[in-house]
PDB file of N, CA and C in Angstrom:
ATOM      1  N   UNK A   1       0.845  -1.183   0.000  1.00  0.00           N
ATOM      2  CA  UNK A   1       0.000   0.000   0.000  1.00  0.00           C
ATOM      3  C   UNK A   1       0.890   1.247   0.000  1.00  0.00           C
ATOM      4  N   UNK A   2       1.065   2.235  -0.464  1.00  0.00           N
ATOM      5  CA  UNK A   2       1.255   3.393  -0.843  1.00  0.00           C
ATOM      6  C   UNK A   2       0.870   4.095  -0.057  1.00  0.00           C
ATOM      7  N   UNK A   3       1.823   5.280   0.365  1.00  0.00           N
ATOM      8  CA  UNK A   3       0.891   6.141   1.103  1.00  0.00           C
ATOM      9  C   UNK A   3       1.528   7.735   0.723  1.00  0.00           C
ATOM     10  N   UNK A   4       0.083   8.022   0.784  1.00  0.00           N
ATOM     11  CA  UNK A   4       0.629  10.028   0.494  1.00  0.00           C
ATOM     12  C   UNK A   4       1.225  10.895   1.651  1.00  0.00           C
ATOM     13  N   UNK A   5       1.592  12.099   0.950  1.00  0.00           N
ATOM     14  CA  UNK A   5       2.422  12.697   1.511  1.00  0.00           C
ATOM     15  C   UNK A   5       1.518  13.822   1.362  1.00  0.00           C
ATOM     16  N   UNK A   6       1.366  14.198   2.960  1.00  0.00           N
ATOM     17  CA  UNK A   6       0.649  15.504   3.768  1.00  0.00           C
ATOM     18  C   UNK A   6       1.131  16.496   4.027  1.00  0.00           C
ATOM     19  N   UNK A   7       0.721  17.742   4.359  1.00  0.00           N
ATOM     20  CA  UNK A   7       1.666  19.120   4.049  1.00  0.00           C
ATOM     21  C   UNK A   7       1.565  18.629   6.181  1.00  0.00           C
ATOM     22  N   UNK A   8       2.652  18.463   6.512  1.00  0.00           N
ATOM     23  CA  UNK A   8       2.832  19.363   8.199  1.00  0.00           C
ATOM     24  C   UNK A   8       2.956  20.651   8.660  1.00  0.00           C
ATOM     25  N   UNK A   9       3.729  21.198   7.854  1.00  0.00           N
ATOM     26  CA  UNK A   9       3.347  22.685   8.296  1.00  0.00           C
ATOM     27  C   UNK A   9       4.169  23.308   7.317  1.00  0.00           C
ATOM     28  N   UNK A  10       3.954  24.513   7.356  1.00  0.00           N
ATOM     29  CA  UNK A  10       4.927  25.001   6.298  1.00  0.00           C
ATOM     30  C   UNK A  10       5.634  26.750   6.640  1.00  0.00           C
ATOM     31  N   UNK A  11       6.767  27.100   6.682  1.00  0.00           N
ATOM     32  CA  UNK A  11       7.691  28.150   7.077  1.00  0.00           C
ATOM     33  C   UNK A  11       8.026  28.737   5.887  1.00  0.00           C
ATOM     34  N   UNK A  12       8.820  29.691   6.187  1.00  0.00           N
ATOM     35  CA  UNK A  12       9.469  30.586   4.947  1.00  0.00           C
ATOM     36  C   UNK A  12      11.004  30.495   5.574  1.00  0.00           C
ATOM     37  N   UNK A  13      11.158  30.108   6.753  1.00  0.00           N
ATOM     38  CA  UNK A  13      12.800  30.191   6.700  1.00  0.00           C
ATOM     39  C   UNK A  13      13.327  28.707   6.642  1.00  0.00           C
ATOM     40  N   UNK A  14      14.141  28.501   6.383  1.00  0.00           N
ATOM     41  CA  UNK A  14      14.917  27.456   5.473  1.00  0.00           C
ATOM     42  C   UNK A  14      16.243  26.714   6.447  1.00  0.00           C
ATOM     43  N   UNK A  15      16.727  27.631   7.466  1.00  0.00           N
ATOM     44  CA  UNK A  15      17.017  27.267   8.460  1.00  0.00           C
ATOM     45  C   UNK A  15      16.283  26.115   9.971  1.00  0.00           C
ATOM     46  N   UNK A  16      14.631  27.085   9.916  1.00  0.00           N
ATOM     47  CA  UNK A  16      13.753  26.350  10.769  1.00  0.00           C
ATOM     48  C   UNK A  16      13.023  24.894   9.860  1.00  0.00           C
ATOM     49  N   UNK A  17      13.068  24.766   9.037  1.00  0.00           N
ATOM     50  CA  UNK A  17      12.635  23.905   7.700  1.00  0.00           C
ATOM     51  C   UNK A  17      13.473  22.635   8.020  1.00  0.00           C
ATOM     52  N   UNK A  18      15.000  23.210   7.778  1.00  0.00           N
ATOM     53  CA  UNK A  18      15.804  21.954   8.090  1.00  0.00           C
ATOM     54  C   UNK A  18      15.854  21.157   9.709  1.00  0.00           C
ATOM     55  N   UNK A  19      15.804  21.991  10.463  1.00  0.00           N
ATOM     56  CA  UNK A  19      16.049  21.878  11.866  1.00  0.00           C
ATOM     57  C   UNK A  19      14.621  20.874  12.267  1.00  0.00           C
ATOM     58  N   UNK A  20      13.339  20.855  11.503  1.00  0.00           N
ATOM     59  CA  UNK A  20      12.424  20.355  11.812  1.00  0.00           C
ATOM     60  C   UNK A  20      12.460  18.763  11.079  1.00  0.00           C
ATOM     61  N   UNK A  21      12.858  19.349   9.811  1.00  0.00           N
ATOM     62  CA  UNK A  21      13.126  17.694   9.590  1.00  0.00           C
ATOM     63  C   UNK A  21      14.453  17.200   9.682  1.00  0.00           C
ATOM     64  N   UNK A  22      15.329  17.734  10.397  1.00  0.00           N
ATOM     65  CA  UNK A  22      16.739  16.972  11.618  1.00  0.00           C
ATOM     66  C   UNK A  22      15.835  15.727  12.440  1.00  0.00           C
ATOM     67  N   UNK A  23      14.749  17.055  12.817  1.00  0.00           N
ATOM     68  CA  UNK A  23      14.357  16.245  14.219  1.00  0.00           C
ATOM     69  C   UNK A  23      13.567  14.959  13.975  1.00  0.00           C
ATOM     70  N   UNK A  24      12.739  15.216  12.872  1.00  0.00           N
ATOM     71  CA  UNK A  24      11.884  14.513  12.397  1.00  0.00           C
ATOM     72  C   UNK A  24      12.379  13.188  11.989  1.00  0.00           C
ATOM     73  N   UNK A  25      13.267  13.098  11.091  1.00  0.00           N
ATOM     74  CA  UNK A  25      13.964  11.775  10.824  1.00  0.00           C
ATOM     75  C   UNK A  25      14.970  11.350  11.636  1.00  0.00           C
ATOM     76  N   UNK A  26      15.913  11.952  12.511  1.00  0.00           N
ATOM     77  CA  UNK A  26      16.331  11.219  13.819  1.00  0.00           C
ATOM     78  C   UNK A  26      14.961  10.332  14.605  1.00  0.00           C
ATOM     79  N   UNK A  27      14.355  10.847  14.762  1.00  0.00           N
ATOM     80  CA  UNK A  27      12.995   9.965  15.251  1.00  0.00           C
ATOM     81  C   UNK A  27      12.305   8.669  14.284  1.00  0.00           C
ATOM     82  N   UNK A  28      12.760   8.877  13.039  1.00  0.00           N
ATOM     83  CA  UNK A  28      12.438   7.801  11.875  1.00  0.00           C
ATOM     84  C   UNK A  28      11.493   8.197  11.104  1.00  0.00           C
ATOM     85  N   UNK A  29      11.242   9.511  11.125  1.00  0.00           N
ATOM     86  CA  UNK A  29      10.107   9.886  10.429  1.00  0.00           C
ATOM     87  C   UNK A  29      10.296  10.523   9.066  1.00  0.00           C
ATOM     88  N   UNK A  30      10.534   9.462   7.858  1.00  0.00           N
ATOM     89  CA  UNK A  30      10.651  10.882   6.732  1.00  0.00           C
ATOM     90  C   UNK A  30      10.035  11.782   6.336  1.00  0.00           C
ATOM     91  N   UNK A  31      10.503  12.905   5.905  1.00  0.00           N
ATOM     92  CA  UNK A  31      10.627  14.290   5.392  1.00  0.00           C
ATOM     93  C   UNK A  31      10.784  14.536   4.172  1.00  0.00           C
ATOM     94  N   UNK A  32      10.009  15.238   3.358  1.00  0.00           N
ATOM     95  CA  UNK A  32      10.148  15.773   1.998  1.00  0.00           C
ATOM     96  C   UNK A  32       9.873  17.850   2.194  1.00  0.00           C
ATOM     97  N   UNK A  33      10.823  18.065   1.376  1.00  0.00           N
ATOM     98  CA  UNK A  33      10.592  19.635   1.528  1.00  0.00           C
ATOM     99  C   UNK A  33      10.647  20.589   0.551  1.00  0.00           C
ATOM    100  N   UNK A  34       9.487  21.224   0.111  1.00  0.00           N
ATOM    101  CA  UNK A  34       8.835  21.708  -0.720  1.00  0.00           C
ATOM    102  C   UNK A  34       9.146  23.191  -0.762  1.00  0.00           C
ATOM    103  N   UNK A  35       9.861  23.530  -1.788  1.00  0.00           N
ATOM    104  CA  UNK A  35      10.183  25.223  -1.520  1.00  0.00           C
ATOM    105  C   UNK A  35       9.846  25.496  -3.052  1.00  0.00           C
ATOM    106  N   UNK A  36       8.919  26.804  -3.045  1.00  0.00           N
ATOM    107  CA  UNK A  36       9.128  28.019  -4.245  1.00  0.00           C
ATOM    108  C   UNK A  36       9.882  28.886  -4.411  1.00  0.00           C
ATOM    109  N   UNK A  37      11.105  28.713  -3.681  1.00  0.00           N
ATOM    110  CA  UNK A  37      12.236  29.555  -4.307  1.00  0.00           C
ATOM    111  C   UNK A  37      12.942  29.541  -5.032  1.00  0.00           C
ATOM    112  N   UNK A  38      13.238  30.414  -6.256  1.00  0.00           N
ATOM    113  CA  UNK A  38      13.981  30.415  -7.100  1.00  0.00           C
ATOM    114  C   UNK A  38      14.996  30.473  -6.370  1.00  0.00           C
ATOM    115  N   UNK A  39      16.393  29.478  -6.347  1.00  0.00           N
ATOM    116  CA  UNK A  39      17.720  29.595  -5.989  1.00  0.00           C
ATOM    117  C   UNK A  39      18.145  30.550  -6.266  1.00  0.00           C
ATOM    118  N   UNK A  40      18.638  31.340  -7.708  1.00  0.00           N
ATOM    119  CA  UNK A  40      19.481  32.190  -7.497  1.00  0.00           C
ATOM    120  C   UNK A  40      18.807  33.941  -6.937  1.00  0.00           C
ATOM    121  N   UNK A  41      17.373  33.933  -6.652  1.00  0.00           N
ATOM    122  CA  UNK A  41      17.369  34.940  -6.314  1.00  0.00           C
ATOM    123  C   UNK A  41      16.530  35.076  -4.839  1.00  0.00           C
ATOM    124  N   UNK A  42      16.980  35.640  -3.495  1.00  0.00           N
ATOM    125  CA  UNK A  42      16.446  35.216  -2.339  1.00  0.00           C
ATOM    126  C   UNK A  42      15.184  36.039  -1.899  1.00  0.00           C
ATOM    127  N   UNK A  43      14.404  35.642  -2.831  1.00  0.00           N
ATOM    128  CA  UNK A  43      13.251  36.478  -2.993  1.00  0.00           C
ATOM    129  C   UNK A  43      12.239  35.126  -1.755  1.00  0.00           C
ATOM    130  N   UNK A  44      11.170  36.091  -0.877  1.00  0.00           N
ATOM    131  CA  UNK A  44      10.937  35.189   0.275  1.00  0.00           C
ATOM    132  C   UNK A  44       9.634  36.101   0.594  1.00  0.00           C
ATOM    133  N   UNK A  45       9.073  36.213  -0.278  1.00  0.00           N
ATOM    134  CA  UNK A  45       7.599  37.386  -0.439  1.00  0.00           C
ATOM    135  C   UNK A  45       6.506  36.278  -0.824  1.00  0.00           C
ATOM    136  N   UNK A  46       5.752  35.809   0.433  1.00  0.00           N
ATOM    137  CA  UNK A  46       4.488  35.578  -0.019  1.00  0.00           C
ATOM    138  C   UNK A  46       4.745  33.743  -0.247  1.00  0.00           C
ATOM    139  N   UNK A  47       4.164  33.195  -1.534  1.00  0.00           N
ATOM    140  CA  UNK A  47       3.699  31.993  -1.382  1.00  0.00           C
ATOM    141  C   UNK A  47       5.562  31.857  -2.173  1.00  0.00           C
ATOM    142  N   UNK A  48       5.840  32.532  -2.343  1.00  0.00           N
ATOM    143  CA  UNK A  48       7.773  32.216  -3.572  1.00  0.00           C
ATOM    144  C   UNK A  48       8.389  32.247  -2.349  1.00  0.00           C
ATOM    145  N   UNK A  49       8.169  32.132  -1.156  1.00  0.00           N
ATOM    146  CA  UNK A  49       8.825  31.704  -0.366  1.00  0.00           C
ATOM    147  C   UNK A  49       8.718  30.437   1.000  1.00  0.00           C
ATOM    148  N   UNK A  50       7.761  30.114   0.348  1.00  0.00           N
ATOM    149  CA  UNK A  50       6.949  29.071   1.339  1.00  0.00           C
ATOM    150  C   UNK A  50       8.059  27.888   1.362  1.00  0.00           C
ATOM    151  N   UNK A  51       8.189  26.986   2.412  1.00  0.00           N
ATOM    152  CA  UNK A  51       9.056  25.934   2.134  1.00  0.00           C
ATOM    153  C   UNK A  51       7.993  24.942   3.306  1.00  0.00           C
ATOM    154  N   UNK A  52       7.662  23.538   2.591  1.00  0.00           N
ATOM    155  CA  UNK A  52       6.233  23.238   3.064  1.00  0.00           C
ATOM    156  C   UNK A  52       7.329  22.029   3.511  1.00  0.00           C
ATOM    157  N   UNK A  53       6.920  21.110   4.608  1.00  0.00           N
ATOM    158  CA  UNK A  53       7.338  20.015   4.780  1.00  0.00           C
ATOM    159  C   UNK A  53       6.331  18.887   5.712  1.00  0.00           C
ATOM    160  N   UNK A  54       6.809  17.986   4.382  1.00  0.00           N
ATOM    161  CA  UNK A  54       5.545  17.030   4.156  1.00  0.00           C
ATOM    162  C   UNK A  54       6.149  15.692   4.744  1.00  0.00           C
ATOM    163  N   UNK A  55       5.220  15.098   5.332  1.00  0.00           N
ATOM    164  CA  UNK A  55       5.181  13.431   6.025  1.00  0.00           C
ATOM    165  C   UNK A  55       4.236  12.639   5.650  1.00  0.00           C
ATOM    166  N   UNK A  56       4.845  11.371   5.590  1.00  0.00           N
ATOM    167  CA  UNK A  56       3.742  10.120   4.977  1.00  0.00           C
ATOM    168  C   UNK A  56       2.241  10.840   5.801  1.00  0.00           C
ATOM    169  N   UNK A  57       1.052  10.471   5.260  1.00  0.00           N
ATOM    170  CA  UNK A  57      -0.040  10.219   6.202  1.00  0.00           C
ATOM    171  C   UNK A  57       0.106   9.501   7.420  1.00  0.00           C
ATOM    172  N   UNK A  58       0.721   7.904   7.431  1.00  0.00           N
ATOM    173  CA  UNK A  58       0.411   7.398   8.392  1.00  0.00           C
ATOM    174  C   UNK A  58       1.720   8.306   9.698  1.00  0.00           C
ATOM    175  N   UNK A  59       2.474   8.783   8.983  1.00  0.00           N
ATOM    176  CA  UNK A  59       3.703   9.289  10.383  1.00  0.00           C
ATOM    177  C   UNK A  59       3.268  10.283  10.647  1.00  0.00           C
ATOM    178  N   UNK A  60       1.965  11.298  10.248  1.00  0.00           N
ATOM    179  CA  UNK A  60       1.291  12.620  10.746  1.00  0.00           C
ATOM    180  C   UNK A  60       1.224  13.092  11.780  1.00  0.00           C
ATOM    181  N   UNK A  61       0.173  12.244  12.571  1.00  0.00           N
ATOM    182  CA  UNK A  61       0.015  12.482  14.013  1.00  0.00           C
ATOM    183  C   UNK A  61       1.132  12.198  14.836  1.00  0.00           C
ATOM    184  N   UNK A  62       2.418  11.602  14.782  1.00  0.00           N
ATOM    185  CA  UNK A  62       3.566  11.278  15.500  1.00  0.00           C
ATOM    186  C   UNK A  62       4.499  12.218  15.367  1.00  0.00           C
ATOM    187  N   UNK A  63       4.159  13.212  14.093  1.00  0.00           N
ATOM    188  CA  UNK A  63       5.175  14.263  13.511  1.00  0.00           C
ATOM    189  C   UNK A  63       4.666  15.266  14.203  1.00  0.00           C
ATOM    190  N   UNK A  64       3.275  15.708  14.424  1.00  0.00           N
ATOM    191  CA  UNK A  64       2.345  16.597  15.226  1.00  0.00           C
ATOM    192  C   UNK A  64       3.202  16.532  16.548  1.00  0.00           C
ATOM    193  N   UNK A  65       2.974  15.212  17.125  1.00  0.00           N
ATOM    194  CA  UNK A  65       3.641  15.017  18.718  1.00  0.00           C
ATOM    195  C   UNK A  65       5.221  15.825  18.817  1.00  0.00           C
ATOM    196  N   UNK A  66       5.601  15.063  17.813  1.00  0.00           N
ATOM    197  CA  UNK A  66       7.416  15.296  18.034  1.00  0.00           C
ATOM    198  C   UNK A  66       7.796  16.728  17.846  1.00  0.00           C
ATOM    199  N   UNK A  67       6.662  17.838  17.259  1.00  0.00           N
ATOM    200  CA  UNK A  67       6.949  19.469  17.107  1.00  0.00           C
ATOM    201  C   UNK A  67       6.807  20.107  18.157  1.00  0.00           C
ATOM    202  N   UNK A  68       5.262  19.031  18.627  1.00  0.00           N
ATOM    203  CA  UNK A  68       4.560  19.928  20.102  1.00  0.00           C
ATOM    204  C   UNK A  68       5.323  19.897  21.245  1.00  0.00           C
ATOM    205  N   UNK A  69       6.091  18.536  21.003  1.00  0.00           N
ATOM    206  CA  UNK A  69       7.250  18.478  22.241  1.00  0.00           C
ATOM    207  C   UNK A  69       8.369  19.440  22.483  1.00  0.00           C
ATOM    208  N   UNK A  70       8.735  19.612  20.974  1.00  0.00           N
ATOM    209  CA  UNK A  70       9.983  20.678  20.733  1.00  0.00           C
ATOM    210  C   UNK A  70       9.822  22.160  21.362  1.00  0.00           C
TER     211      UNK A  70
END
């Protein structure tokens, strides 16, 4: 069975982005991370700067826990 990948929350800084899924997959939980930024220009206005990070469905509610703890 297959399973999709859910938005957990989503930031504009790229620093707090990584640091969340550090934590996230030390715990075993993978992480995928979704950014509209054009690389070469550090434009961070609005949705061109969103950086979304997404977890299976079934690791959701365990990814919820492991933020609320943080």
């Amino acid at each position: 069975m297959e399973h999709k990948w859910v938005e957990l929350t989503v930031t504009t800084d790229e620093m707090e982005a990584e640091m969340i899924k550090d934590l996230l997959e030390s715990g075993g939980i993978p992480v995928v991370l979704r950014s509209g930024k054009v690389r070469p220009y550090p434009v961070s206005i609005g949705r061109m700067g969103e950086i979304k990070l997404l977890v299976r469905d079934i690791d959701l509610e365990a990814a919820e826990a492991v933020i609320k703890q943080a």
